[in-house]
PDB file of N, CA and C in Angstrom:
ATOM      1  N   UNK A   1       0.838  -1.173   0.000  1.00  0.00           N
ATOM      2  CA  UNK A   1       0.000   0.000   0.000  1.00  0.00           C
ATOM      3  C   UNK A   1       0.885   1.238   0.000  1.00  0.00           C
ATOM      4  N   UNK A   2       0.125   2.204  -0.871  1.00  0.00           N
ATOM      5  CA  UNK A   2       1.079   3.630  -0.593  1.00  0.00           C
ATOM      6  C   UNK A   2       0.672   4.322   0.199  1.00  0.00           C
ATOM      7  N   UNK A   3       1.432   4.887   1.374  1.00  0.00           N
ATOM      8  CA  UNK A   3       1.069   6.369   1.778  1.00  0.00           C
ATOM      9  C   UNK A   3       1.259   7.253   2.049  1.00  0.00           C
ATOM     10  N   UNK A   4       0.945   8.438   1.836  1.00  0.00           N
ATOM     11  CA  UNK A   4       0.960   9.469   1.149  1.00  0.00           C
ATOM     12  C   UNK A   4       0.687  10.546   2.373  1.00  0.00           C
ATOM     13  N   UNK A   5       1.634  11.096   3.046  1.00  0.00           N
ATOM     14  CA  UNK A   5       1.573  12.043   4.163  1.00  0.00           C
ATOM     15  C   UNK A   5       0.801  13.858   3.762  1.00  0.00           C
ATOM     16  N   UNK A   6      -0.084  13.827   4.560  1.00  0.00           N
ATOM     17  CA  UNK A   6      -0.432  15.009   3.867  1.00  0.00           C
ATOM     18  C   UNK A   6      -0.186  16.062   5.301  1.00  0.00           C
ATOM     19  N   UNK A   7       0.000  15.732   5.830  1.00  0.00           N
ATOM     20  CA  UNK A   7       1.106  16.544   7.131  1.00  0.00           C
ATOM     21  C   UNK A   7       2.094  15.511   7.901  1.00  0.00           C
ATOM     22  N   UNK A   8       2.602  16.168   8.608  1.00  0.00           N
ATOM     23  CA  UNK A   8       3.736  15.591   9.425  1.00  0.00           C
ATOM     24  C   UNK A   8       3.061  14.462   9.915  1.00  0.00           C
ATOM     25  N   UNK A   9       3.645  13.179  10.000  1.00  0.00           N
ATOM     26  CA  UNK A   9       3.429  12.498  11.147  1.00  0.00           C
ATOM     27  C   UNK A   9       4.562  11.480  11.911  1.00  0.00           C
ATOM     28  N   UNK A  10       3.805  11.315  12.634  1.00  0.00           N
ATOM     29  CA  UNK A  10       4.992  10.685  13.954  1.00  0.00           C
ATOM     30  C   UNK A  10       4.453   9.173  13.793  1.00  0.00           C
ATOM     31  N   UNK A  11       5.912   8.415  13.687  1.00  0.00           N
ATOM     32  CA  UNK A  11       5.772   6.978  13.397  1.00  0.00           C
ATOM     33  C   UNK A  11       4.306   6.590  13.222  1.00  0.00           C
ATOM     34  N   UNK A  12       4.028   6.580  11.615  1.00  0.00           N
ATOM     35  CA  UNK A  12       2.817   5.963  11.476  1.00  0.00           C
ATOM     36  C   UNK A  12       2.986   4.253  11.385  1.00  0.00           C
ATOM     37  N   UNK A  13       1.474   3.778  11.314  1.00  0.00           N
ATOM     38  CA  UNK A  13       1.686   2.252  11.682  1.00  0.00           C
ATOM     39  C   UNK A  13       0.902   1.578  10.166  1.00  0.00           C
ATOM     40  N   UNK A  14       0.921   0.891   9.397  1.00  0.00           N
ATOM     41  CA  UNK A  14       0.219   0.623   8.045  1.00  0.00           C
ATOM     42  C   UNK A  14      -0.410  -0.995   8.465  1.00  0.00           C
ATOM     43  N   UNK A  15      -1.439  -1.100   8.899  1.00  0.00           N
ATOM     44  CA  UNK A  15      -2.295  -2.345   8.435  1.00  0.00           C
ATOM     45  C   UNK A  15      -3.008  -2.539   7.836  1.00  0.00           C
ATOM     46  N   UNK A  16      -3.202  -4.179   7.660  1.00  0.00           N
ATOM     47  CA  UNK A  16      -4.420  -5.105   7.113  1.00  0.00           C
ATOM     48  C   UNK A  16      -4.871  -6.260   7.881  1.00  0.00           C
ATOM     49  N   UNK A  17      -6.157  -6.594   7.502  1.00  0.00           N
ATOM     50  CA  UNK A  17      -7.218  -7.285   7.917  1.00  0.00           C
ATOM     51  C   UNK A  17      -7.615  -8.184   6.546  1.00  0.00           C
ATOM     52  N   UNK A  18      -8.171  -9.141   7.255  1.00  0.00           N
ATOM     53  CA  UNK A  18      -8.676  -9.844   6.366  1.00  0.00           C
ATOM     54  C   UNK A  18     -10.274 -10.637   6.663  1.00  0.00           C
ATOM     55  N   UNK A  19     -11.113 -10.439   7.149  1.00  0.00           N
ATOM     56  CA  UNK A  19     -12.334 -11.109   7.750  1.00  0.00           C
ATOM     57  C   UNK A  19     -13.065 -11.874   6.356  1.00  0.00           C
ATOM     58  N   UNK A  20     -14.472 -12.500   7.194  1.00  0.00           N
ATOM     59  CA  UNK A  20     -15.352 -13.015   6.657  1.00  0.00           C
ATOM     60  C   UNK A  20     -16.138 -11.981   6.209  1.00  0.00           C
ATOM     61  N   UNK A  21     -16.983 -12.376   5.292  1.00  0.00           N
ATOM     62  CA  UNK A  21     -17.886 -11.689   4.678  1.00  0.00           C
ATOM     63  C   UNK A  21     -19.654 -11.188   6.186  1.00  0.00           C
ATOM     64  N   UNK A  22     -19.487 -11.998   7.067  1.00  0.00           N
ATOM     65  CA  UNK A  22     -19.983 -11.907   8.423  1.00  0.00           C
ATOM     66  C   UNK A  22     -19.408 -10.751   9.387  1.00  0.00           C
ATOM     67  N   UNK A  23     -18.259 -10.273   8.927  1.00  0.00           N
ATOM     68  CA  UNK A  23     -17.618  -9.397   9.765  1.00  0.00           C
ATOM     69  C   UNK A  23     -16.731 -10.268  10.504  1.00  0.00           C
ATOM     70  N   UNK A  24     -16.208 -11.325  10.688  1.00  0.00           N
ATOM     71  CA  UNK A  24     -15.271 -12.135  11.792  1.00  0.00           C
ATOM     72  C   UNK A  24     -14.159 -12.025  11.285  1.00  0.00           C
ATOM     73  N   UNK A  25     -12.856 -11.091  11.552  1.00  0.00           N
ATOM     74  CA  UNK A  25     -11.678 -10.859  12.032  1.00  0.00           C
ATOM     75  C   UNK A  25     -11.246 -12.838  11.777  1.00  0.00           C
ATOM     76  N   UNK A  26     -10.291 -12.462  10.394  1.00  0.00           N
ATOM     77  CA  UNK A  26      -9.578 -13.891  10.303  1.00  0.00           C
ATOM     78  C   UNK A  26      -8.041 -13.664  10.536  1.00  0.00           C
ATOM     79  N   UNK A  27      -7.304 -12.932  10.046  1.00  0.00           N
ATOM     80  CA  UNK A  27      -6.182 -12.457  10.422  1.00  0.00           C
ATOM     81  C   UNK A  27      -5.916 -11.391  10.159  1.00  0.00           C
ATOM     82  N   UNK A  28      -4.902 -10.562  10.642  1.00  0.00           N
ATOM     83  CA  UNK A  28      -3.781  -9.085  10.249  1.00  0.00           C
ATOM     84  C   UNK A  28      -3.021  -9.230  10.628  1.00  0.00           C
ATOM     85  N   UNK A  29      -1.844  -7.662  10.587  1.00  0.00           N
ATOM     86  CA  UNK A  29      -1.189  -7.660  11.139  1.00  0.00           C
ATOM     87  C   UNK A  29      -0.907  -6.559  10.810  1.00  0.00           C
ATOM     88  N   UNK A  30       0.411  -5.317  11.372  1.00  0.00           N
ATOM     89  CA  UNK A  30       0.520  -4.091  11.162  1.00  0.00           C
ATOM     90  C   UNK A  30       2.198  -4.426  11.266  1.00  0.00           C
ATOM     91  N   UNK A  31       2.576  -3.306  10.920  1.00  0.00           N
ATOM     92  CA  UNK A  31       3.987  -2.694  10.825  1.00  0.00           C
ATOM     93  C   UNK A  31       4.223  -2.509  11.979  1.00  0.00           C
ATOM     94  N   UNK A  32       3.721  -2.169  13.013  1.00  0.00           N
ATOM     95  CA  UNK A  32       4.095  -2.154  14.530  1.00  0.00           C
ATOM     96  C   UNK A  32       4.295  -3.634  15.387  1.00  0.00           C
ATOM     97  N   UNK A  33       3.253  -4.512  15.029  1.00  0.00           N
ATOM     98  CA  UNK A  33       3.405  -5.783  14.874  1.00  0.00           C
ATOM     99  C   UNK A  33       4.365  -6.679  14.985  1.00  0.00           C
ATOM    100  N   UNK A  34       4.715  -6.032  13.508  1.00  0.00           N
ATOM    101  CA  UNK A  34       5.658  -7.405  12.696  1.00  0.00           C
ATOM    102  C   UNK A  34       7.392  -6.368  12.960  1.00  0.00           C
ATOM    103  N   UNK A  35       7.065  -5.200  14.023  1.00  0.00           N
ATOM    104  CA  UNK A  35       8.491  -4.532  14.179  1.00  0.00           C
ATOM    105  C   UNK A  35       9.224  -4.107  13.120  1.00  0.00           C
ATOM    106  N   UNK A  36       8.468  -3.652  12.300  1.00  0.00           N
ATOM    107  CA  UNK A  36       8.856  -2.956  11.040  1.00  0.00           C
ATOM    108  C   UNK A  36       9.033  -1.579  10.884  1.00  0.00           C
ATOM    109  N   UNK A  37       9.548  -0.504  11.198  1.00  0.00           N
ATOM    110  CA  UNK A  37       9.216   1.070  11.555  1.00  0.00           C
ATOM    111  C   UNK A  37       9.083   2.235   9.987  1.00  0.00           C
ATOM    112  N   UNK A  38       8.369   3.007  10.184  1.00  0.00           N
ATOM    113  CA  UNK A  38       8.296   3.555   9.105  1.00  0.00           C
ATOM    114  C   UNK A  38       8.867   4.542   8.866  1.00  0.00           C
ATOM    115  N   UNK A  39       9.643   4.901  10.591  1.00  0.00           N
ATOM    116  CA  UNK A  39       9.925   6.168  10.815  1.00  0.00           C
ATOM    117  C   UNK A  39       8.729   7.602  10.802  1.00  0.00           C
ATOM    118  N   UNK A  40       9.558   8.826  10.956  1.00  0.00           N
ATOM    119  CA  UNK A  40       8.281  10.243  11.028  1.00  0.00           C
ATOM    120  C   UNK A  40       8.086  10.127   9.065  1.00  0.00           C
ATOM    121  N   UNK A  41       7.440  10.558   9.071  1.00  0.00           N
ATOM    122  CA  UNK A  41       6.823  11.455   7.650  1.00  0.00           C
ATOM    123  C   UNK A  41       6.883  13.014   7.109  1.00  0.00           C
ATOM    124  N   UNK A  42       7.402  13.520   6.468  1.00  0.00           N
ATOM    125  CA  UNK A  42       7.185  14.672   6.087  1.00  0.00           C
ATOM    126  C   UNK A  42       5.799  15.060   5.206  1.00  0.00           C
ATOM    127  N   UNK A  43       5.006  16.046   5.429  1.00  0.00           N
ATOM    128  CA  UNK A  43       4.377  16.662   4.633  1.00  0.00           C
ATOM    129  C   UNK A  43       4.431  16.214   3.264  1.00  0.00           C
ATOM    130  N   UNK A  44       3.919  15.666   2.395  1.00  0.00           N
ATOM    131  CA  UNK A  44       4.203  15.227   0.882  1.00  0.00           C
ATOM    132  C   UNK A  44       4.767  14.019   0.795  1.00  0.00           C
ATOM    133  N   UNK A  45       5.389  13.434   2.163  1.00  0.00           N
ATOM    134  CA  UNK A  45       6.349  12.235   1.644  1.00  0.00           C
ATOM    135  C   UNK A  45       5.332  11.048   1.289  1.00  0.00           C
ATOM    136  N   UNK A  46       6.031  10.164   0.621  1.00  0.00           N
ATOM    137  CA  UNK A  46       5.761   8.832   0.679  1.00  0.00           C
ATOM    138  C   UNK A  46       6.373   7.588   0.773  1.00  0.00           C
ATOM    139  N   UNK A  47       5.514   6.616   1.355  1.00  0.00           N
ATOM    140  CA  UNK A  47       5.963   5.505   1.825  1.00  0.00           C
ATOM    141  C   UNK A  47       5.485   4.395   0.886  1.00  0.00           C
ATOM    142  N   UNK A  48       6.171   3.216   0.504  1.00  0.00           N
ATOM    143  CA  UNK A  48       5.096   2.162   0.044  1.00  0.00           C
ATOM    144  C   UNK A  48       5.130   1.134   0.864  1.00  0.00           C
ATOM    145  N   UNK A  49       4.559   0.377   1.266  1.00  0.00           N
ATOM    146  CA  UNK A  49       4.150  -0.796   2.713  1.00  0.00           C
ATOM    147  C   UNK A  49       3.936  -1.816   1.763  1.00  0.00           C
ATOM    148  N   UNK A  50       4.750  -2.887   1.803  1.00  0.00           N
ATOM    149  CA  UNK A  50       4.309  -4.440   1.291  1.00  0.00           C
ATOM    150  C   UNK A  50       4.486  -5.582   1.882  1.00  0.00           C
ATOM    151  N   UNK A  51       2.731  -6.412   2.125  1.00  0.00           N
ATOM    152  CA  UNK A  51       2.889  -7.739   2.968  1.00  0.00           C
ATOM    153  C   UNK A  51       3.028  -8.522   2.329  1.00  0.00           C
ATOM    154  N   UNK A  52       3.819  -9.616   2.892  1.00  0.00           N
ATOM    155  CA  UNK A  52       3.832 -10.730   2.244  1.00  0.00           C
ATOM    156  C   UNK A  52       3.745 -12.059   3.246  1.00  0.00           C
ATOM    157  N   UNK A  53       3.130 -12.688   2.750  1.00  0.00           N
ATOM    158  CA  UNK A  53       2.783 -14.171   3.342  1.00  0.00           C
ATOM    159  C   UNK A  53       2.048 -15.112   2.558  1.00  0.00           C
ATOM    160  N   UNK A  54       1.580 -15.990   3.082  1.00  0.00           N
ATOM    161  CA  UNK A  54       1.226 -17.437   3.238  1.00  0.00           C
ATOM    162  C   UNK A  54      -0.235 -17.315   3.614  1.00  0.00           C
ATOM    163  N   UNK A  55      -1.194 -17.749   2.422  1.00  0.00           N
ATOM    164  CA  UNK A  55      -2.757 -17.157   3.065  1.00  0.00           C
ATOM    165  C   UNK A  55      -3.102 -18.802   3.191  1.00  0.00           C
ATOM    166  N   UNK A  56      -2.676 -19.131   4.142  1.00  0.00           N
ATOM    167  CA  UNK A  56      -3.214 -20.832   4.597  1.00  0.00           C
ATOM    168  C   UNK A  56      -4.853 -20.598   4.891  1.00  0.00           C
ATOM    169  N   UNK A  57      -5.694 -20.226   4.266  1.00  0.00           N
ATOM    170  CA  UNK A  57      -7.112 -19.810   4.926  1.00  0.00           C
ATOM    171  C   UNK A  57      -7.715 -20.879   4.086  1.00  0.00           C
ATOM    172  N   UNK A  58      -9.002 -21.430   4.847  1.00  0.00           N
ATOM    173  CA  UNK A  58      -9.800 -22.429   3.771  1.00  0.00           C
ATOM    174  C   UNK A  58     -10.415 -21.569   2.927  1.00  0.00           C
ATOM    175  N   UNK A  59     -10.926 -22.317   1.749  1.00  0.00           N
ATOM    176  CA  UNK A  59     -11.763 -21.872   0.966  1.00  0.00           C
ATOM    177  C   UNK A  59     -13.371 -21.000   0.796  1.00  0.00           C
ATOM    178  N   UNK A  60     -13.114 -20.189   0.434  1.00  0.00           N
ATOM    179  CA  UNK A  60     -14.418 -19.499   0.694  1.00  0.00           C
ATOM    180  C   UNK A  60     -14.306 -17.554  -0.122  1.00  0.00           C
ATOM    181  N   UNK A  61     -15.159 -16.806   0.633  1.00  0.00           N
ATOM    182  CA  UNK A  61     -15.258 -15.549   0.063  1.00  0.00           C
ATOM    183  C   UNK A  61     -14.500 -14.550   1.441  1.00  0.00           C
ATOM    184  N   UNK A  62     -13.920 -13.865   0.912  1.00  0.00           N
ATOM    185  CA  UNK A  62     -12.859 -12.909   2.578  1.00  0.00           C
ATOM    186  C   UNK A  62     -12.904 -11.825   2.414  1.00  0.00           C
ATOM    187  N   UNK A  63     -12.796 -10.414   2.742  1.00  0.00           N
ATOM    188  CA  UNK A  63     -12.214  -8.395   2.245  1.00  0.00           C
ATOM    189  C   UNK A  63     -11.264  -8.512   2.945  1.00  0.00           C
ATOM    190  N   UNK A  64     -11.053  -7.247   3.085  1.00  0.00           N
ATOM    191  CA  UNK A  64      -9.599  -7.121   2.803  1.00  0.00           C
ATOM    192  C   UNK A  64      -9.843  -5.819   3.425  1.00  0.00           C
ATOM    193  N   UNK A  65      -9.445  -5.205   4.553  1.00  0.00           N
ATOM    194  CA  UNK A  65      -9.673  -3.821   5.184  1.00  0.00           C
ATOM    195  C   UNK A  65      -7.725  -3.093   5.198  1.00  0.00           C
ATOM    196  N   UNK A  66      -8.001  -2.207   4.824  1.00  0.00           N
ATOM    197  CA  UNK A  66      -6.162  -1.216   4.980  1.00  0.00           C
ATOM    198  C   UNK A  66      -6.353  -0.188   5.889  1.00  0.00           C
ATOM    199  N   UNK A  67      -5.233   0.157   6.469  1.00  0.00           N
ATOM    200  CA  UNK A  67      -5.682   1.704   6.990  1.00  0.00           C
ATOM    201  C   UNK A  67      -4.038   1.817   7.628  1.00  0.00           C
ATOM    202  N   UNK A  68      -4.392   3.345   7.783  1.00  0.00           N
ATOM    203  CA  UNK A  68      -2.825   3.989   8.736  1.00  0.00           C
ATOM    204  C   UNK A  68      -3.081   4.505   9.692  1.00  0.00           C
ATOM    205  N   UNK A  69      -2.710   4.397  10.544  1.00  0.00           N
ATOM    206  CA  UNK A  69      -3.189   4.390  12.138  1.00  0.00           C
ATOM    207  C   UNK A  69      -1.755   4.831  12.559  1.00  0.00           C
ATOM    208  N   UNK A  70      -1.618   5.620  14.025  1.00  0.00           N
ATOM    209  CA  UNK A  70      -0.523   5.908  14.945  1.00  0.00           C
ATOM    210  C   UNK A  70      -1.008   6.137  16.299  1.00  0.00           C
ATOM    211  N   UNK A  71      -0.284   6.249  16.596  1.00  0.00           N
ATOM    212  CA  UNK A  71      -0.178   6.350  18.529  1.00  0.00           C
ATOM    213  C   UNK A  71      -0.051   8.293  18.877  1.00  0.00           C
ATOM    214  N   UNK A  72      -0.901   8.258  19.738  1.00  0.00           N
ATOM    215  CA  UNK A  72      -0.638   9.945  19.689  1.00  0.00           C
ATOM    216  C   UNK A  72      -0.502   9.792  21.743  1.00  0.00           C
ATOM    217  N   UNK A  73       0.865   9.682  22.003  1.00  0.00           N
ATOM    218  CA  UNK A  73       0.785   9.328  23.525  1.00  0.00           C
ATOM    219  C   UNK A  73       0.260   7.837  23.621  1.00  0.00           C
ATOM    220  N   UNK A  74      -1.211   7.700  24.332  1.00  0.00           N
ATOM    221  CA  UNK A  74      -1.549   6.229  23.895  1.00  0.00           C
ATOM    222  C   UNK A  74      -2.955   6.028  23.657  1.00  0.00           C
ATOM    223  N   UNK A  75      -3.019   7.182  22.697  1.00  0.00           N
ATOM    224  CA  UNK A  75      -4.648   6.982  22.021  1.00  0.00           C
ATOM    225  C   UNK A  75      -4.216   6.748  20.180  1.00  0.00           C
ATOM    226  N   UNK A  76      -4.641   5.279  20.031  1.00  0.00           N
ATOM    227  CA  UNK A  76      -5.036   5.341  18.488  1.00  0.00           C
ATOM    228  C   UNK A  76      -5.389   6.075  18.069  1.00  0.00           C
ATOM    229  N   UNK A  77      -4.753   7.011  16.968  1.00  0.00           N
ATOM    230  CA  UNK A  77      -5.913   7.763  15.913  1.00  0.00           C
ATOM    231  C   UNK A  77      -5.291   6.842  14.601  1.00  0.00           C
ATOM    232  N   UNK A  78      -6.770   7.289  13.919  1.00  0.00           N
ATOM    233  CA  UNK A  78      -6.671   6.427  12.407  1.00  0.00           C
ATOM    234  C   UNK A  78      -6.599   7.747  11.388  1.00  0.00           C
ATOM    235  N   UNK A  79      -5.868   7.531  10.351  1.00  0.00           N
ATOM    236  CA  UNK A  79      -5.606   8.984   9.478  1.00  0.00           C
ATOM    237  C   UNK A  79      -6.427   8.514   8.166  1.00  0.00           C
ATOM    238  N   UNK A  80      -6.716   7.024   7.738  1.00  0.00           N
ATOM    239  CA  UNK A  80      -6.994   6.675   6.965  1.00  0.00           C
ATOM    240  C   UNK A  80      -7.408   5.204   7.108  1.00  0.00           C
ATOM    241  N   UNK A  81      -8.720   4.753   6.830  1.00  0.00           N
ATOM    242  CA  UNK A  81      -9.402   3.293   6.778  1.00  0.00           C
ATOM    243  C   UNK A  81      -9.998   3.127   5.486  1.00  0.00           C
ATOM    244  N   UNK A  82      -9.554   2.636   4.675  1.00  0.00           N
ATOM    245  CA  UNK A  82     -10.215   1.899   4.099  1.00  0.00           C
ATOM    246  C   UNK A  82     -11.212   0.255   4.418  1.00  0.00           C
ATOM    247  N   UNK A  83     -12.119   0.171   4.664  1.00  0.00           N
ATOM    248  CA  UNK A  83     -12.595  -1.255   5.066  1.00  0.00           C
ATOM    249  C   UNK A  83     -13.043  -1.789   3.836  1.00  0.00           C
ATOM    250  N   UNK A  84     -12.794  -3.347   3.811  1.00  0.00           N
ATOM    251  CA  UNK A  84     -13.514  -3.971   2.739  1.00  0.00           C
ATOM    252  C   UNK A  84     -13.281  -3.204   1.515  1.00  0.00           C
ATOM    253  N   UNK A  85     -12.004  -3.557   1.171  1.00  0.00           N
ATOM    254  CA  UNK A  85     -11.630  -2.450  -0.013  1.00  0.00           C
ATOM    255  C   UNK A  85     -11.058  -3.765  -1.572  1.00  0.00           C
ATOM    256  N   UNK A  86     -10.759  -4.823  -1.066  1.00  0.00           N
ATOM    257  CA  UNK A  86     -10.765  -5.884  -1.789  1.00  0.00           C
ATOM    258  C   UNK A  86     -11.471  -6.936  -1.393  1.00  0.00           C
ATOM    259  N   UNK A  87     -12.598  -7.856  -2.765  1.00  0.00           N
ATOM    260  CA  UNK A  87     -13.151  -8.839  -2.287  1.00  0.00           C
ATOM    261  C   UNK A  87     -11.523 -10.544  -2.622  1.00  0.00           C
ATOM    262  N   UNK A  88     -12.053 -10.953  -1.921  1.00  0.00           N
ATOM    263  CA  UNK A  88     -10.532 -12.356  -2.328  1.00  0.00           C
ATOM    264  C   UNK A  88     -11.528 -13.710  -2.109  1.00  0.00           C
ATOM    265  N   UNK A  89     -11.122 -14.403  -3.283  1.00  0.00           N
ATOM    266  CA  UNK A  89     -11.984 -15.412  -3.001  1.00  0.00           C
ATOM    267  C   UNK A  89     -11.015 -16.901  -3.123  1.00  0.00           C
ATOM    268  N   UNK A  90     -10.859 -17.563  -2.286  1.00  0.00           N
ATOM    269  CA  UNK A  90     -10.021 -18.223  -2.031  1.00  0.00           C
ATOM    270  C   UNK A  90     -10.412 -19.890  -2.398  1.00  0.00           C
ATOM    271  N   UNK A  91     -10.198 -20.557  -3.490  1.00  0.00           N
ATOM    272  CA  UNK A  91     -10.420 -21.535  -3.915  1.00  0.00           C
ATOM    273  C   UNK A  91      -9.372 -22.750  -3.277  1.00  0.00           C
ATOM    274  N   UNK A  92      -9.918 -23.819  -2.517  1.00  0.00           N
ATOM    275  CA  UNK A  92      -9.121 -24.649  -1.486  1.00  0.00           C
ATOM    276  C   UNK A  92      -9.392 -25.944  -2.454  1.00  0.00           C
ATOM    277  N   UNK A  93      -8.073 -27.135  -2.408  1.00  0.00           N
ATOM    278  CA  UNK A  93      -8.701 -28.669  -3.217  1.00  0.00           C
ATOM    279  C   UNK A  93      -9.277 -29.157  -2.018  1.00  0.00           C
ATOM    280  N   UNK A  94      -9.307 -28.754  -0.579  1.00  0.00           N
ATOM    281  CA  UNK A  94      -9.858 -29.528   0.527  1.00  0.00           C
ATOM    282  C   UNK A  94     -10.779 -28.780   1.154  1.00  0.00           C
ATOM    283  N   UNK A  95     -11.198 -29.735   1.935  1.00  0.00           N
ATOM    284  CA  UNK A  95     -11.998 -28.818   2.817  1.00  0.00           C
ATOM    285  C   UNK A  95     -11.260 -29.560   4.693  1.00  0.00           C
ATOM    286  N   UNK A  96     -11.469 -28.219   5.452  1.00  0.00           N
ATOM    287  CA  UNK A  96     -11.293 -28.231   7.240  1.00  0.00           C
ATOM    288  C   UNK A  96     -12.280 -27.816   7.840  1.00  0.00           C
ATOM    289  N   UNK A  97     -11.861 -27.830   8.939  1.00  0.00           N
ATOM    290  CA  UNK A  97     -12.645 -27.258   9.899  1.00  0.00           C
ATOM    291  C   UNK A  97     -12.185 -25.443  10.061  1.00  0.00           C
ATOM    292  N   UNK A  98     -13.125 -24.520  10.004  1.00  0.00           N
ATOM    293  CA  UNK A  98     -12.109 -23.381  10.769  1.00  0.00           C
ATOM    294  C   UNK A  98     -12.057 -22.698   9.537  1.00  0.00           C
ATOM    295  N   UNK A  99     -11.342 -21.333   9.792  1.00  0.00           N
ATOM    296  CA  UNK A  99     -10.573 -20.584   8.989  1.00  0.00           C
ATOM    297  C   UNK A  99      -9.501 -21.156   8.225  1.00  0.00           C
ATOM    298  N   UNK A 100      -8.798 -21.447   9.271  1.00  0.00           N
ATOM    299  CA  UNK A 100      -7.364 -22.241   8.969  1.00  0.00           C
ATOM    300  C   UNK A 100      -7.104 -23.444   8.195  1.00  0.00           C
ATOM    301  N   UNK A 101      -6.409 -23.153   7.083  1.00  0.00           N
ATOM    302  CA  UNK A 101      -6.029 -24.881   6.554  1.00  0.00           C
ATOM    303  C   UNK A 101      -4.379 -25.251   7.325  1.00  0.00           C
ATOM    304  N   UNK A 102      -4.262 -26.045   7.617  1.00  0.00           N
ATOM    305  CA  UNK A 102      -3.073 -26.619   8.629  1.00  0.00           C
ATOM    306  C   UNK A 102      -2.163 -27.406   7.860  1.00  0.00           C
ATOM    307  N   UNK A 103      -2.187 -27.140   6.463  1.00  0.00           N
ATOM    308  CA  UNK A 103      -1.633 -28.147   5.609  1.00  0.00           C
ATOM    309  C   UNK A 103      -1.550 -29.446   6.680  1.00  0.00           C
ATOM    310  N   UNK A 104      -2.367 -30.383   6.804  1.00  0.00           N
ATOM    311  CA  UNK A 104      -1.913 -31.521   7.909  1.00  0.00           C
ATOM    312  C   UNK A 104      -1.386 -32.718   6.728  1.00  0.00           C
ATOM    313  N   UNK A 105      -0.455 -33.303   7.177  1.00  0.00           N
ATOM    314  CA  UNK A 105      -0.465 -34.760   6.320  1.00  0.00           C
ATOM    315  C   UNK A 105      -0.618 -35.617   7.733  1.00  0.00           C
ATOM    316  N   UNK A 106      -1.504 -36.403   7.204  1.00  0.00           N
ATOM    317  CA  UNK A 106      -2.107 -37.920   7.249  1.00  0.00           C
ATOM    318  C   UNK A 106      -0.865 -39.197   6.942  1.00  0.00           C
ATOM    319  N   UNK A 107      -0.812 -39.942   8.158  1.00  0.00           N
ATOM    320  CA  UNK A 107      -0.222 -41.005   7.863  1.00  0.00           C
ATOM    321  C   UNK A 107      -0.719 -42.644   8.869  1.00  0.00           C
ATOM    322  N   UNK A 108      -0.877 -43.787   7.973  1.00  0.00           N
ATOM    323  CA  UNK A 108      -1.319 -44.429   8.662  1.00  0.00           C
ATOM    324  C   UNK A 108      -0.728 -45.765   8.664  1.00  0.00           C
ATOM    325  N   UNK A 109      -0.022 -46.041   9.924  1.00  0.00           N
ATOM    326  CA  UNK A 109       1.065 -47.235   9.911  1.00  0.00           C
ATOM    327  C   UNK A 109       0.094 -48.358  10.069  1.00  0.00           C
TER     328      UNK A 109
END
């Protein structure tokens, strides 16, 4: 994700979400998180933020929420949310229980 400072800010934080189409919180994670720093921002600057992982999720329909958020002392403010800004539809050859696929292998002596 890009972002795009339109005043100063003090260590901003860049996340994502990923829920059900129900609203249920399946995973995220943020740059504060994963101990990644973005450092301050200048007026005009920009940043680009890229996740990468492993979407072990079962099969089904998911969004996709972004936003930039910081700490002001120790109140969250959000500068920018996008929610549900991508639909992802995740085609599995199996089916589990859960969110989670566990890649499990099966073995039987």
């Amino acid at each position: 994700m890009k972002i795009h400072a339109n005043q100063d800010v003090h260590e901003p934080i860049s996340t994502f979400t990923i829920k059900t189409l129900k609203g249920t919180d399946v995973t995220g994670t943020n740059t504060m998180f994963e101990n990644v720093f973005l450092g301050d921002l200048k007026a005009g600057e920009e940043k680009i933020v890229t996740f990468t992982q492993n979407l072990n999720i079962q099969g089904g329909e998911y969004l996709l929420s972004i936003s930039c958020t910081h700490y002001e002392e120790d109140e969250l403010r959000a500068f920018h949310r996008l929610y549900d800004v991508i639909s992802l539809t995740v085609i599995s050859e199996k089916d589990t229980v859960g969110f989670y696929d566990m890649n499990s292998k099966v073995e039987v002596l």
